[in-house]
PDB file of N, CA and C in Angstrom:
ATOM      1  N   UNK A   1      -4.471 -10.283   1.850  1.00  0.00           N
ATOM      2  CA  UNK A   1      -4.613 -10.820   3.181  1.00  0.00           C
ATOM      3  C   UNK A   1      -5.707 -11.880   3.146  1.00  0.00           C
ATOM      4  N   UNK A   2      -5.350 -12.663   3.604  1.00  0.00           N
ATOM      5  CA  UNK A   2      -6.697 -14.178   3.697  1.00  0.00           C
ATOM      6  C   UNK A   2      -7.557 -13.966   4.840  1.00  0.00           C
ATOM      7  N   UNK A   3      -7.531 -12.887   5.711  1.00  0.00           N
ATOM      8  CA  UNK A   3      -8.222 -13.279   6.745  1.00  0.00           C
ATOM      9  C   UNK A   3      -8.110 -11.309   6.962  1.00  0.00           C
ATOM     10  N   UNK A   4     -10.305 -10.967   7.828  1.00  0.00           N
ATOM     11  CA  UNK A   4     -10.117 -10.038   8.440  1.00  0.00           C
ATOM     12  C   UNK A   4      -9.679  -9.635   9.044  1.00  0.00           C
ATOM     13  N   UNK A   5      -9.087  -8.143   9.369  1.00  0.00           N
ATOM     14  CA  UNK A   5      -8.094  -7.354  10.110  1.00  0.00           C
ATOM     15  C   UNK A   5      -9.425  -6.708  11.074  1.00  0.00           C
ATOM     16  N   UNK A   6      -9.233  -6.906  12.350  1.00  0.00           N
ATOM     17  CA  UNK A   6      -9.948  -6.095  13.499  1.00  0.00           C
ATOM     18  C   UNK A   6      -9.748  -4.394  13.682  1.00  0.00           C
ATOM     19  N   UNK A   7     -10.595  -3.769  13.118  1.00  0.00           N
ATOM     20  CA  UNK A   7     -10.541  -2.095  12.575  1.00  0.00           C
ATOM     21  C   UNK A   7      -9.847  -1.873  14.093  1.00  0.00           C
ATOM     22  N   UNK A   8      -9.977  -2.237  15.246  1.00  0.00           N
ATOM     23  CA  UNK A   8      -9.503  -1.675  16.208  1.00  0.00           C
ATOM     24  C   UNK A   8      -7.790  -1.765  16.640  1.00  0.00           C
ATOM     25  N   UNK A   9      -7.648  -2.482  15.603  1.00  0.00           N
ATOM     26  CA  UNK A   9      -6.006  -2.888  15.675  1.00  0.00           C
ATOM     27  C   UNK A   9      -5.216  -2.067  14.309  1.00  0.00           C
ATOM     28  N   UNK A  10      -6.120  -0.959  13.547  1.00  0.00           N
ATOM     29  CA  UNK A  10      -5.826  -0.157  12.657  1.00  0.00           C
ATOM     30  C   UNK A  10      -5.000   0.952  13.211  1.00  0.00           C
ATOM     31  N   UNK A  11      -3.929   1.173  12.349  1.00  0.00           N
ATOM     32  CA  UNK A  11      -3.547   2.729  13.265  1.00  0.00           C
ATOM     33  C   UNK A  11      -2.965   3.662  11.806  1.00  0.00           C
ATOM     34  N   UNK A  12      -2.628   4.783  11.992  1.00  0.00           N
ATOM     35  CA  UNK A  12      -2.099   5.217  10.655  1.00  0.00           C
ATOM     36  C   UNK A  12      -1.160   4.817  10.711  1.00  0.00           C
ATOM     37  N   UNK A  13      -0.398   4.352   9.304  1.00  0.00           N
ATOM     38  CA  UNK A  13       1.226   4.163   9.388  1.00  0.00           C
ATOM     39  C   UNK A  13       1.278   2.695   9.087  1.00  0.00           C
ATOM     40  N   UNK A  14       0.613   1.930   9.563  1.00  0.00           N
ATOM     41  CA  UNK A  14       0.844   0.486  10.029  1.00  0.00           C
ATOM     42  C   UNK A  14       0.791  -0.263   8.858  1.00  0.00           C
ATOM     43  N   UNK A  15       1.764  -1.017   9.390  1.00  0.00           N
ATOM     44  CA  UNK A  15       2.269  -2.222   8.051  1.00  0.00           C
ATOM     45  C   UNK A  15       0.902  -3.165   7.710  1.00  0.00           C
ATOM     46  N   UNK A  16       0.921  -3.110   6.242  1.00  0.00           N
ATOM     47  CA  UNK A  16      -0.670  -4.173   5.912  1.00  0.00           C
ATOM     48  C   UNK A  16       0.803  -5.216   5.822  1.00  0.00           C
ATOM     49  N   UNK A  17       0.318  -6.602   6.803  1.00  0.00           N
ATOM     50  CA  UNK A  17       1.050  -7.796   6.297  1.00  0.00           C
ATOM     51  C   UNK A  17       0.431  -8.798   5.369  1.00  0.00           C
ATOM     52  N   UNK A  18       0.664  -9.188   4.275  1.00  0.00           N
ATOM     53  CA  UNK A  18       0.181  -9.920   3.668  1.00  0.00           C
ATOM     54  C   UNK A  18       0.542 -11.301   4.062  1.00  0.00           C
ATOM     55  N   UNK A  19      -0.326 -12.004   4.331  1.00  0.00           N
ATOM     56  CA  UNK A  19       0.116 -13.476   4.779  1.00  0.00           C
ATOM     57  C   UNK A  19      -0.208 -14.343   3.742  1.00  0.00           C
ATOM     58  N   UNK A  20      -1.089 -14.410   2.695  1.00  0.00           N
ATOM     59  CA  UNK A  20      -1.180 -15.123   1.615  1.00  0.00           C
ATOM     60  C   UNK A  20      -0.086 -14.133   0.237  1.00  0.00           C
ATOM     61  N   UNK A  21       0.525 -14.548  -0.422  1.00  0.00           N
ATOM     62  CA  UNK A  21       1.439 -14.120  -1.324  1.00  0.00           C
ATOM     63  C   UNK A  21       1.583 -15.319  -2.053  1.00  0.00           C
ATOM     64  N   UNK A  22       1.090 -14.858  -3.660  1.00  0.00           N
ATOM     65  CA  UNK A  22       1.522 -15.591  -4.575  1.00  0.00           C
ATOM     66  C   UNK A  22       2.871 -15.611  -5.599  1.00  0.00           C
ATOM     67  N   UNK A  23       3.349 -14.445  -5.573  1.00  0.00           N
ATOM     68  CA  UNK A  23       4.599 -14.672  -6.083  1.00  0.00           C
ATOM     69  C   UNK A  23       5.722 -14.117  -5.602  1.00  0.00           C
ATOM     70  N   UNK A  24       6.733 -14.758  -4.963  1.00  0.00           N
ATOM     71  CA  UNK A  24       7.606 -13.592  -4.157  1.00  0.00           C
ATOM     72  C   UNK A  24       9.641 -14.508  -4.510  1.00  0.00           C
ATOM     73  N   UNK A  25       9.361 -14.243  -5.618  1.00  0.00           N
ATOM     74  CA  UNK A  25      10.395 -14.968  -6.419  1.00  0.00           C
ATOM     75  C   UNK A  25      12.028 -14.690  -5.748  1.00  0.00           C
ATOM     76  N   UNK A  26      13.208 -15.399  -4.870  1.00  0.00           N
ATOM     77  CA  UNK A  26      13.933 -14.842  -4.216  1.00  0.00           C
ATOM     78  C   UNK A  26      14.078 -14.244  -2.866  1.00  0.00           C
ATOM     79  N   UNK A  27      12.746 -14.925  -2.440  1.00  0.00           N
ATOM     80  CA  UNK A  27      11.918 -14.866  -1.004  1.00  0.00           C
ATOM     81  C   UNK A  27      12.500 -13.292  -0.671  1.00  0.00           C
ATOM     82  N   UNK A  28      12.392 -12.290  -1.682  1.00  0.00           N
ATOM     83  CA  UNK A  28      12.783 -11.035  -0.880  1.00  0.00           C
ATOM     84  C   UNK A  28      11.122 -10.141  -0.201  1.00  0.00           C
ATOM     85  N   UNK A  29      10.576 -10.942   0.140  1.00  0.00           N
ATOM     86  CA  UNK A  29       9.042 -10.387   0.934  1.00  0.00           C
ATOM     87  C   UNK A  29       9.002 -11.427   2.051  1.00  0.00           C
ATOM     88  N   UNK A  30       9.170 -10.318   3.150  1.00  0.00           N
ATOM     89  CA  UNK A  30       9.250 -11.063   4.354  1.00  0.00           C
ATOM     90  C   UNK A  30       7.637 -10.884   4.734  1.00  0.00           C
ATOM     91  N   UNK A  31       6.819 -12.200   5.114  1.00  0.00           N
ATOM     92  CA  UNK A  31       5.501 -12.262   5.729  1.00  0.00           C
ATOM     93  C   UNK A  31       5.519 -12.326   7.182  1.00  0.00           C
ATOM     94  N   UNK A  32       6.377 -11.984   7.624  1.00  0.00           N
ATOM     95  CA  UNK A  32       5.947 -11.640   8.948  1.00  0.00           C
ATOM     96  C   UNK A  32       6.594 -10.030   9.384  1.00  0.00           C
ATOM     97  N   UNK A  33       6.953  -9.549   8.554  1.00  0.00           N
ATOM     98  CA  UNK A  33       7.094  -8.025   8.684  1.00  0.00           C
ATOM     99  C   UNK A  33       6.174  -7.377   8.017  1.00  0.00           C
ATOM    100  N   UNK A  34       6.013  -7.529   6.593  1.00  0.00           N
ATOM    101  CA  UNK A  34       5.396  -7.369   5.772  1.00  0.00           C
ATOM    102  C   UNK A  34       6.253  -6.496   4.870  1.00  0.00           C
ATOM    103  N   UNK A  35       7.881  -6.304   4.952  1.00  0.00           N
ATOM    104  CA  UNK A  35       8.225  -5.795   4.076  1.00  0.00           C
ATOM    105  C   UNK A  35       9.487  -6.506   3.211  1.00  0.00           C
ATOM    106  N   UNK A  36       9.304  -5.829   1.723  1.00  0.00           N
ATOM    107  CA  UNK A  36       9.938  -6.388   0.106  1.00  0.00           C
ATOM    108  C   UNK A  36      11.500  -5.805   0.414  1.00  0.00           C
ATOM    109  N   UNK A  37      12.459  -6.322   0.669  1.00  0.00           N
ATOM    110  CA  UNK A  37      13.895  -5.797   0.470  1.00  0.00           C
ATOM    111  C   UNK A  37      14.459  -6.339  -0.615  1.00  0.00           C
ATOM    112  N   UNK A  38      15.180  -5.051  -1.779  1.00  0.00           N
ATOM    113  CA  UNK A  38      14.979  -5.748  -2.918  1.00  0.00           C
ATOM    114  C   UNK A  38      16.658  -6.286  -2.926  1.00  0.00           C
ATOM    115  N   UNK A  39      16.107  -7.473  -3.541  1.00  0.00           N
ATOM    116  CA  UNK A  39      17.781  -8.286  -3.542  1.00  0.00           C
ATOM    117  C   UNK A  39      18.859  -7.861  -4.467  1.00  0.00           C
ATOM    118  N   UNK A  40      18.232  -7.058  -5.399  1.00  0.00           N
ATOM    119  CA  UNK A  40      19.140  -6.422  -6.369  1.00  0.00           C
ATOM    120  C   UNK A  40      18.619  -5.505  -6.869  1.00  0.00           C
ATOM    121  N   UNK A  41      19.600  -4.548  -7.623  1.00  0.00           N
ATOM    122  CA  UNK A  41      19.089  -3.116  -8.221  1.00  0.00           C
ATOM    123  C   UNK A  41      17.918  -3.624  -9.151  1.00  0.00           C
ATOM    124  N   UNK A  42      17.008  -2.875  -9.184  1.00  0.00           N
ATOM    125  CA  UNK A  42      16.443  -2.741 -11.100  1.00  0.00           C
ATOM    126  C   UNK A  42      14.847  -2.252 -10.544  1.00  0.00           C
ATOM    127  N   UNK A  43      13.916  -2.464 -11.863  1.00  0.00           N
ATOM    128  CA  UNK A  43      12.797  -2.334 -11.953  1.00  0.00           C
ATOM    129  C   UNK A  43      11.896  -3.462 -11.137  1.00  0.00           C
ATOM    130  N   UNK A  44      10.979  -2.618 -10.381  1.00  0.00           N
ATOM    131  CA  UNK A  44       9.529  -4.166  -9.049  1.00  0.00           C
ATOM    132  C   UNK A  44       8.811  -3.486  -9.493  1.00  0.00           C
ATOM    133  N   UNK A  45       7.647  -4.290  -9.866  1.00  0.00           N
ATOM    134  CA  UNK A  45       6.194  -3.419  -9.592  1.00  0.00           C
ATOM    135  C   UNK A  45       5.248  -4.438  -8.477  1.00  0.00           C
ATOM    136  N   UNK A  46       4.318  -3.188  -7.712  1.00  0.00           N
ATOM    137  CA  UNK A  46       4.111  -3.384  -6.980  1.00  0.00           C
ATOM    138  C   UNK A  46       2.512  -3.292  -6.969  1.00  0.00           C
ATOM    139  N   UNK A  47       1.682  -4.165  -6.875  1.00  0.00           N
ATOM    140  CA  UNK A  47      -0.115  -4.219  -6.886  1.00  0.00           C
ATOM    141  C   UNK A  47      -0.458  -3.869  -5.504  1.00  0.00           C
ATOM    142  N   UNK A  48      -1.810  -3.069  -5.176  1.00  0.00           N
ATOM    143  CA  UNK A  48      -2.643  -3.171  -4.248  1.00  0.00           C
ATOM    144  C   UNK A  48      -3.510  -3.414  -4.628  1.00  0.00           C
ATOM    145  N   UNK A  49      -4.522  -3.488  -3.928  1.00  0.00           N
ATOM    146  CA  UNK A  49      -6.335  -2.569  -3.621  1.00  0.00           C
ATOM    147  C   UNK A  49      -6.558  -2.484  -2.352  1.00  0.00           C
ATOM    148  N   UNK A  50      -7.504  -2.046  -1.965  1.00  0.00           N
ATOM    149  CA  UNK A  50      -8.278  -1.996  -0.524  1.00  0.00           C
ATOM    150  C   UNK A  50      -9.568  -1.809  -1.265  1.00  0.00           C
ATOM    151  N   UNK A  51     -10.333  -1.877   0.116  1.00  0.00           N
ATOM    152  CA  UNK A  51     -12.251  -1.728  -0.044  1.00  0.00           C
ATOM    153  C   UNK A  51     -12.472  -1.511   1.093  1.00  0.00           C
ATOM    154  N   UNK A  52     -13.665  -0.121   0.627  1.00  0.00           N
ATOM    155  CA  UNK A  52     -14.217   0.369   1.673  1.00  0.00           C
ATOM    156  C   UNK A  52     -15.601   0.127   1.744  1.00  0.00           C
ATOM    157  N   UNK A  53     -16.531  -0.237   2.944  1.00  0.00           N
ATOM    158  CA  UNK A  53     -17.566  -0.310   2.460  1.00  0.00           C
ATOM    159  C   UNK A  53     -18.530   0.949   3.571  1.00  0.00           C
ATOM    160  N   UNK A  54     -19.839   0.939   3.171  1.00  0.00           N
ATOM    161  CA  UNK A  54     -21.108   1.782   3.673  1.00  0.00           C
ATOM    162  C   UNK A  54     -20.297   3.057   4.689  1.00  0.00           C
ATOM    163  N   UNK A  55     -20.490   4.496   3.682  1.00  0.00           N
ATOM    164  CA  UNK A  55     -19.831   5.386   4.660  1.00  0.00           C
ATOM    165  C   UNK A  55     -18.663   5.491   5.247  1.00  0.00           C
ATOM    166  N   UNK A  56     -17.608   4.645   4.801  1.00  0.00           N
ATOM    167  CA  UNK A  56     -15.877   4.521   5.127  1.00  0.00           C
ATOM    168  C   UNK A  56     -15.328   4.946   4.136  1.00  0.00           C
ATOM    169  N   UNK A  57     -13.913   4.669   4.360  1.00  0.00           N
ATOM    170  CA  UNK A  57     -13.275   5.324   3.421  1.00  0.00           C
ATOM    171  C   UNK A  57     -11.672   4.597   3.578  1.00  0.00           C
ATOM    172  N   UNK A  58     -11.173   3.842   2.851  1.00  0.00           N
ATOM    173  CA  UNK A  58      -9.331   3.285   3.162  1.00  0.00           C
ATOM    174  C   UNK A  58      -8.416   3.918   2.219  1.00  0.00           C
ATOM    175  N   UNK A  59      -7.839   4.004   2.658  1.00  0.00           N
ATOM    176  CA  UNK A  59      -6.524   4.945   2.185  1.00  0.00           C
ATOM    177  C   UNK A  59      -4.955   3.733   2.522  1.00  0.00           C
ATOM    178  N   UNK A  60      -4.570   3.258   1.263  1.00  0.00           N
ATOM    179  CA  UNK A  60      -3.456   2.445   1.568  1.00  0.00           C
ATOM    180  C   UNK A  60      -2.216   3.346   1.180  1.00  0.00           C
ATOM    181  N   UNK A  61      -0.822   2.987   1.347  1.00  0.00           N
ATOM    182  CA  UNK A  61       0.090   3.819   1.068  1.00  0.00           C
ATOM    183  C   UNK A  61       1.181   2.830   0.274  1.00  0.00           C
ATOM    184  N   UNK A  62       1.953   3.013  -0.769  1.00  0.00           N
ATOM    185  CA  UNK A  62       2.979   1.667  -0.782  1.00  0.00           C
ATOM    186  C   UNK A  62       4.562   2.763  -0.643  1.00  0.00           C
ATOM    187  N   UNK A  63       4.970   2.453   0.274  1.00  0.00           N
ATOM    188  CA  UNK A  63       6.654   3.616   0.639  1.00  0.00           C
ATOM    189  C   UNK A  63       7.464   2.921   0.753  1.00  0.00           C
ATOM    190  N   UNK A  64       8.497   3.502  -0.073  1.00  0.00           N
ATOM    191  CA  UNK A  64       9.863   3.466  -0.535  1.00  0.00           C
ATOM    192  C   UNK A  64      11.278   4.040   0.670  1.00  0.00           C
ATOM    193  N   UNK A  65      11.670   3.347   1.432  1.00  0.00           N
ATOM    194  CA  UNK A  65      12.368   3.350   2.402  1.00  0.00           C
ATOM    195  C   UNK A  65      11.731   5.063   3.357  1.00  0.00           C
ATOM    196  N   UNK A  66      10.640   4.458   3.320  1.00  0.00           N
ATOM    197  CA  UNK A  66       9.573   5.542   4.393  1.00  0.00           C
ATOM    198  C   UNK A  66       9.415   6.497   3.724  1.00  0.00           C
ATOM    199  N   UNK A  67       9.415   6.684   2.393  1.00  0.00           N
ATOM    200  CA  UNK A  67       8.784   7.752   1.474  1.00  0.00           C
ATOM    201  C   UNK A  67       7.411   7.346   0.535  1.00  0.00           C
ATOM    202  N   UNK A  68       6.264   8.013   0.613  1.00  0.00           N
ATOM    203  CA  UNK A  68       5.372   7.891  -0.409  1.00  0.00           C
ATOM    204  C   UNK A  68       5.799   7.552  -1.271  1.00  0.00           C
ATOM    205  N   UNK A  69       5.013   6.651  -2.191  1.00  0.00           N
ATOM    206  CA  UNK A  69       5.625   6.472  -3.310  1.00  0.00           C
ATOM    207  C   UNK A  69       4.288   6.285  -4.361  1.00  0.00           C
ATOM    208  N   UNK A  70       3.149   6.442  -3.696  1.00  0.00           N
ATOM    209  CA  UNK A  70       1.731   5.765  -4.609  1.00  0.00           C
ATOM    210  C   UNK A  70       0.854   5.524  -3.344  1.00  0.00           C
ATOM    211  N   UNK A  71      -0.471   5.965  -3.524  1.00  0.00           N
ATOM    212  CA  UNK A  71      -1.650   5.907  -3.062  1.00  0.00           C
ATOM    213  C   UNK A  71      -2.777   5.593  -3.550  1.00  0.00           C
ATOM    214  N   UNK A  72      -3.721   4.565  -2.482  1.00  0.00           N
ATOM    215  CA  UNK A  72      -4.917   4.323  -3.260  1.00  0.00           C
ATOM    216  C   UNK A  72      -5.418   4.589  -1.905  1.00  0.00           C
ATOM    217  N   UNK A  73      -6.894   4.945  -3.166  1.00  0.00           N
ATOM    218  CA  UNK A  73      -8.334   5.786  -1.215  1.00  0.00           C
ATOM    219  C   UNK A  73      -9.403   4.925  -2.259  1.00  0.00           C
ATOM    220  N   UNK A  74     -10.040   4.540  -1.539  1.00  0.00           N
ATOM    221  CA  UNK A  74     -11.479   3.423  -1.729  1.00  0.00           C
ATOM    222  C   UNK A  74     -12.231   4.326  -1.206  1.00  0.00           C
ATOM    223  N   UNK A  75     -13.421   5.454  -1.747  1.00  0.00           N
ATOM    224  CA  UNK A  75     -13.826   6.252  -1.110  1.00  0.00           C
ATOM    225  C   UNK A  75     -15.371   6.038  -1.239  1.00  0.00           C
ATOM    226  N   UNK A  76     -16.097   5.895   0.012  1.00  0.00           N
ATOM    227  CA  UNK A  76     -17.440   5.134   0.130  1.00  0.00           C
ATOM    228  C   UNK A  76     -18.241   5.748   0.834  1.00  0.00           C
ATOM    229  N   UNK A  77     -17.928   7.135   1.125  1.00  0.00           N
ATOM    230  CA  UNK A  77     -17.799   7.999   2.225  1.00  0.00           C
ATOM    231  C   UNK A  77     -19.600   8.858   2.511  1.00  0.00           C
ATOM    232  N   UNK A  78     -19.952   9.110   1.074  1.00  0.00           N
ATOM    233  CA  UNK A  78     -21.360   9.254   1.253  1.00  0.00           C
ATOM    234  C   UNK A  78     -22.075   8.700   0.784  1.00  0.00           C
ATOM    235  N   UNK A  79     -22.150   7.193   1.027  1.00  0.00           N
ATOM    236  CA  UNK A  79     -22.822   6.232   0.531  1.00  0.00           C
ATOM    237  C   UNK A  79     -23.130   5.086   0.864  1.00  0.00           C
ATOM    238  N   UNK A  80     -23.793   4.210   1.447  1.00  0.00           N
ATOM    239  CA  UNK A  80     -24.072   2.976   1.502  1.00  0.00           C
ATOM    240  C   UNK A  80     -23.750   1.939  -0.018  1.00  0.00           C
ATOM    241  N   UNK A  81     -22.576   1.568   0.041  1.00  0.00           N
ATOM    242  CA  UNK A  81     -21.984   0.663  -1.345  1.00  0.00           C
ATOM    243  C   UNK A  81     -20.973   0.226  -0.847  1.00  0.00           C
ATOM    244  N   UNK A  82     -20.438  -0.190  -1.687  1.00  0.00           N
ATOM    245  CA  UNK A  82     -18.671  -0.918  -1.380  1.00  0.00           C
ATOM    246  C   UNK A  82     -18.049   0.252  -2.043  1.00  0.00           C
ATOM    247  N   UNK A  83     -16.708   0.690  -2.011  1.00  0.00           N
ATOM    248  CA  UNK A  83     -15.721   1.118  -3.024  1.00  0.00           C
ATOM    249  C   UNK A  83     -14.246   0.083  -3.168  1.00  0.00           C
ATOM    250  N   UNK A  84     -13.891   0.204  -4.491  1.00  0.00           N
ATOM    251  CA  UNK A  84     -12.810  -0.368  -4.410  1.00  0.00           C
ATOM    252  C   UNK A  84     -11.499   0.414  -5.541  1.00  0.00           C
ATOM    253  N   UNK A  85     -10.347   0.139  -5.064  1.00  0.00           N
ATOM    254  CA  UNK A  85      -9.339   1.046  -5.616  1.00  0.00           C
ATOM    255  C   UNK A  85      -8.165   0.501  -5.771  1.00  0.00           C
ATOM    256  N   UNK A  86      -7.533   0.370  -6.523  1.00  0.00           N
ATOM    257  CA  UNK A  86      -6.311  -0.578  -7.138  1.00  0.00           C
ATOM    258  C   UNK A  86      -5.247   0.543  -7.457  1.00  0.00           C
ATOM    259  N   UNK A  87      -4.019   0.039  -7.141  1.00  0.00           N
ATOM    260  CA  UNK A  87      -3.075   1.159  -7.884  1.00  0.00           C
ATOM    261  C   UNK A  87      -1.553  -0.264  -8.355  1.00  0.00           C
ATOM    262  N   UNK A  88      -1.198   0.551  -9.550  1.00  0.00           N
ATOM    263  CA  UNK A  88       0.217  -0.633  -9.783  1.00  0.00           C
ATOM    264  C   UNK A  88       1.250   0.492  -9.731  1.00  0.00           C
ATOM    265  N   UNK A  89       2.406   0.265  -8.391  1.00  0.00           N
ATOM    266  CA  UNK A  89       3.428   0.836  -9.053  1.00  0.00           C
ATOM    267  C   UNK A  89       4.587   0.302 -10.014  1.00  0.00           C
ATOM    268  N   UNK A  90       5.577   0.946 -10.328  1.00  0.00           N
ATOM    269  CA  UNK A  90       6.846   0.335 -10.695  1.00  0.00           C
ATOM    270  C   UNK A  90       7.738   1.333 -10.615  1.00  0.00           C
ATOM    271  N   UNK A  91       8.843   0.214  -9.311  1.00  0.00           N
ATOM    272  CA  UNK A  91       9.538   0.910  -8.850  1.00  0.00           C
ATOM    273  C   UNK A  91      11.102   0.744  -9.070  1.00  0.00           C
ATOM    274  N   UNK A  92      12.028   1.708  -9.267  1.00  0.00           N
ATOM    275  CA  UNK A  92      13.247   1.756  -9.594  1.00  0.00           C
ATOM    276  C   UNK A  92      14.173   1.591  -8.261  1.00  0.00           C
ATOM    277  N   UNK A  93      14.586   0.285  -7.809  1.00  0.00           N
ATOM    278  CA  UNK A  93      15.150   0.350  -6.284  1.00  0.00           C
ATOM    279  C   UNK A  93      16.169  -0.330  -6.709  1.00  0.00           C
ATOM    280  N   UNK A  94      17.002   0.191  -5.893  1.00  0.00           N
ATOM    281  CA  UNK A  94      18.622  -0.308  -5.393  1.00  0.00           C
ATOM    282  C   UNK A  94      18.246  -1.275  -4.605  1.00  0.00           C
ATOM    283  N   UNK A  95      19.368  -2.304  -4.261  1.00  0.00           N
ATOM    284  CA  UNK A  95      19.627  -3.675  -3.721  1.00  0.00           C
ATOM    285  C   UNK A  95      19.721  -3.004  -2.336  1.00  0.00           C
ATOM    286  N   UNK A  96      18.405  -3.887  -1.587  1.00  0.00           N
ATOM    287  CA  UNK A  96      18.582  -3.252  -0.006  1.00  0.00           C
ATOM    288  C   UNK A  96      17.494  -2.164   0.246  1.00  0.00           C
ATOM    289  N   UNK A  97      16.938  -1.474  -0.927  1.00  0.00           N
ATOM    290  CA  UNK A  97      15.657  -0.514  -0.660  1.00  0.00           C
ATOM    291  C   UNK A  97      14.880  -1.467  -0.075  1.00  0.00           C
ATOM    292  N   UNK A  98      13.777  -0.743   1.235  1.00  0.00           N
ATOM    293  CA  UNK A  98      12.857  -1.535   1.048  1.00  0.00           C
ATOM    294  C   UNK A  98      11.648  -1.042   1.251  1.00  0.00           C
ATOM    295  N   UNK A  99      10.342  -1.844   0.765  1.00  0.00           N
ATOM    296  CA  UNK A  99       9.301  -1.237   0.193  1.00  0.00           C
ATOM    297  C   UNK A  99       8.162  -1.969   1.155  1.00  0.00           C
ATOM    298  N   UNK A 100       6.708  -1.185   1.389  1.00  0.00           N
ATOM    299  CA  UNK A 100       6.004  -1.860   2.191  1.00  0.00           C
ATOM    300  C   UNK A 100       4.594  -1.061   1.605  1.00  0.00           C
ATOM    301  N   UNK A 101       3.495  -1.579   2.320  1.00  0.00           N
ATOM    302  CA  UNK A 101       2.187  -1.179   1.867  1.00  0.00           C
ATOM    303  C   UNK A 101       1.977  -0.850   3.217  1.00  0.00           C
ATOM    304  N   UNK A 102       1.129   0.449   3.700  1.00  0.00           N
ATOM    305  CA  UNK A 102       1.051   0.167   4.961  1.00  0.00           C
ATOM    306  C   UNK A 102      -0.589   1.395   5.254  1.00  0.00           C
ATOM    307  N   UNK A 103      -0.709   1.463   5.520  1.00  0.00           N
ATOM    308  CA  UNK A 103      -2.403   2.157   6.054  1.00  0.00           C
ATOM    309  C   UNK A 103      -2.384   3.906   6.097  1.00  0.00           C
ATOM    310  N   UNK A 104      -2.370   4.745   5.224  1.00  0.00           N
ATOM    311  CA  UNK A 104      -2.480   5.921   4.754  1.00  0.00           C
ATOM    312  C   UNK A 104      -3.100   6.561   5.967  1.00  0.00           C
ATOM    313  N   UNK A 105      -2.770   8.241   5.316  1.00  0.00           N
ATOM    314  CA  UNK A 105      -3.547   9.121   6.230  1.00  0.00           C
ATOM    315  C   UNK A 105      -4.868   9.903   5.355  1.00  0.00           C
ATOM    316  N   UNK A 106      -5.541  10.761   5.966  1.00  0.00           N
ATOM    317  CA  UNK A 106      -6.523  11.564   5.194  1.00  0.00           C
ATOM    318  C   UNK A 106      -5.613  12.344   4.172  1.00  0.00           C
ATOM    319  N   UNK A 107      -6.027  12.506   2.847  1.00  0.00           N
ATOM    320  CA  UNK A 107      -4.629  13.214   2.217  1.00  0.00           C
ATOM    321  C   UNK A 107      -6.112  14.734   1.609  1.00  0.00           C
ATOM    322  N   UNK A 108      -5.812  15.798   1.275  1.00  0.00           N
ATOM    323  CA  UNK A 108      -6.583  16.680   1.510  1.00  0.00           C
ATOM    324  C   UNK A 108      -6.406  16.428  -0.524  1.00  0.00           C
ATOM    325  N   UNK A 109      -6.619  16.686  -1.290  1.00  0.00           N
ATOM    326  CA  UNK A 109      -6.631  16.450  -2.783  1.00  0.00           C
ATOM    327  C   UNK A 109      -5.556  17.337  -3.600  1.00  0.00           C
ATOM    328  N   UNK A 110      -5.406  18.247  -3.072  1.00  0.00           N
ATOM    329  CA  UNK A 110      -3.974  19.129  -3.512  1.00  0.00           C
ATOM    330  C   UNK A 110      -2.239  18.095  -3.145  1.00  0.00           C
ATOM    331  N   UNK A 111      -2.737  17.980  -1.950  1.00  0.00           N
ATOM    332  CA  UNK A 111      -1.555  16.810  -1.123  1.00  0.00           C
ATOM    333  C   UNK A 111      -1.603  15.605  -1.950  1.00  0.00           C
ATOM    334  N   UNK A 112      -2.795  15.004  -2.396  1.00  0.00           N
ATOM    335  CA  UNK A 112      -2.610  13.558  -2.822  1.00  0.00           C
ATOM    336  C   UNK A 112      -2.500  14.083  -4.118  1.00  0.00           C
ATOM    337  N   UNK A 113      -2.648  14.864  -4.737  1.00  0.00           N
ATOM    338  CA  UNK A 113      -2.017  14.705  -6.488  1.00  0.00           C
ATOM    339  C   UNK A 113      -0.563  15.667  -6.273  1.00  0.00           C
ATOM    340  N   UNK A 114      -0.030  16.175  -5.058  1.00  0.00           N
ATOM    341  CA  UNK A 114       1.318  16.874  -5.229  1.00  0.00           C
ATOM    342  C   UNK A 114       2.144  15.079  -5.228  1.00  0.00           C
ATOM    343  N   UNK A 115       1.897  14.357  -4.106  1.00  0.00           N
ATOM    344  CA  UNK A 115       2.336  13.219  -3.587  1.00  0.00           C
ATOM    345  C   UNK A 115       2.729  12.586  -5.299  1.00  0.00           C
ATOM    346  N   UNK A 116       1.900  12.107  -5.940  1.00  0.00           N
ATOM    347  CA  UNK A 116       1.451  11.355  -7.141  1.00  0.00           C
ATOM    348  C   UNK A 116       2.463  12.200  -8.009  1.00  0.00           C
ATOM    349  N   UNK A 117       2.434  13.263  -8.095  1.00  0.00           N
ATOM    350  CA  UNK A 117       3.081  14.143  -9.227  1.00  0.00           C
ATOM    351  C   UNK A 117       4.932  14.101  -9.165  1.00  0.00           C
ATOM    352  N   UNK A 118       5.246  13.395  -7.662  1.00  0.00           N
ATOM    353  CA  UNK A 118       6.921  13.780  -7.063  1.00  0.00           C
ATOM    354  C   UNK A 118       7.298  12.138  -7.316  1.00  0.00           C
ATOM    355  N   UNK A 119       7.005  11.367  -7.980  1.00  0.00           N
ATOM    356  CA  UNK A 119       7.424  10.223  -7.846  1.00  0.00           C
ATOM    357  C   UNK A 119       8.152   9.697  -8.737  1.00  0.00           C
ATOM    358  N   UNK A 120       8.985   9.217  -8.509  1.00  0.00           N
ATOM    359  CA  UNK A 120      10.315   8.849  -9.898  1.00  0.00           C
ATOM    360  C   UNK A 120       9.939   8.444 -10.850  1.00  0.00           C
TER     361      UNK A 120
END
């Protein structure tokens, strides 16, 4: 994203739109939805990060026609610092899946490594 997001316009669930995108080969990433419909079967991989800074904490999600599929938490939570957290997926989608990054929930640590452990 090129530009700050107003925390008050955060909600869980919500689509991160990326408005700067450097490679989106087959224009299948729509920037004003913010979501990848893949134009044909096969193998995408997919980059994040987020950053959290002094005492926060972000939790991004990247889902596969509204299923988890990979999580990253930037966790900064007892600390005055930045955190930062990157995840790459690669994903096996049919023509027409479509895929989005969008703003996580609290995941309790049993939940976020069951999540991580069910993924194709």
């Amino acid at each position: 994203m090129s530009k700050n997001v107003a925390i008050n316009t955060i909600s869980k669930y919500k689509t991160i739109v990326y408005d700067s995108v450097e490679t989106n080969n087959g224009k299948a990433y729509d920037a004003r939805s913010g979501k990848f419909t893949a134009p044909e079967s096969g193998l995408y991989v997919f980059h994040t990060s987020t950053t959290a800074l002094d005492k926060s904490h972000s939790i991004i999600e990247i889902a596969k026609n509204g299923q988890v599929k990979d999580v990253s938490w930037a966790d900064a939570m007892d600390h005055n610092d930045r955190a930062v957290a990157s995840t790459m997926s690669i994903l096996n989608l049919t023509k027409g899946d479509v895929v989005l990054v969008r703003v996580g929930v609290h995941y309790m640590a049993e939940m976020f490594w069951r999540v991580i452990s069910t993924q194709e």
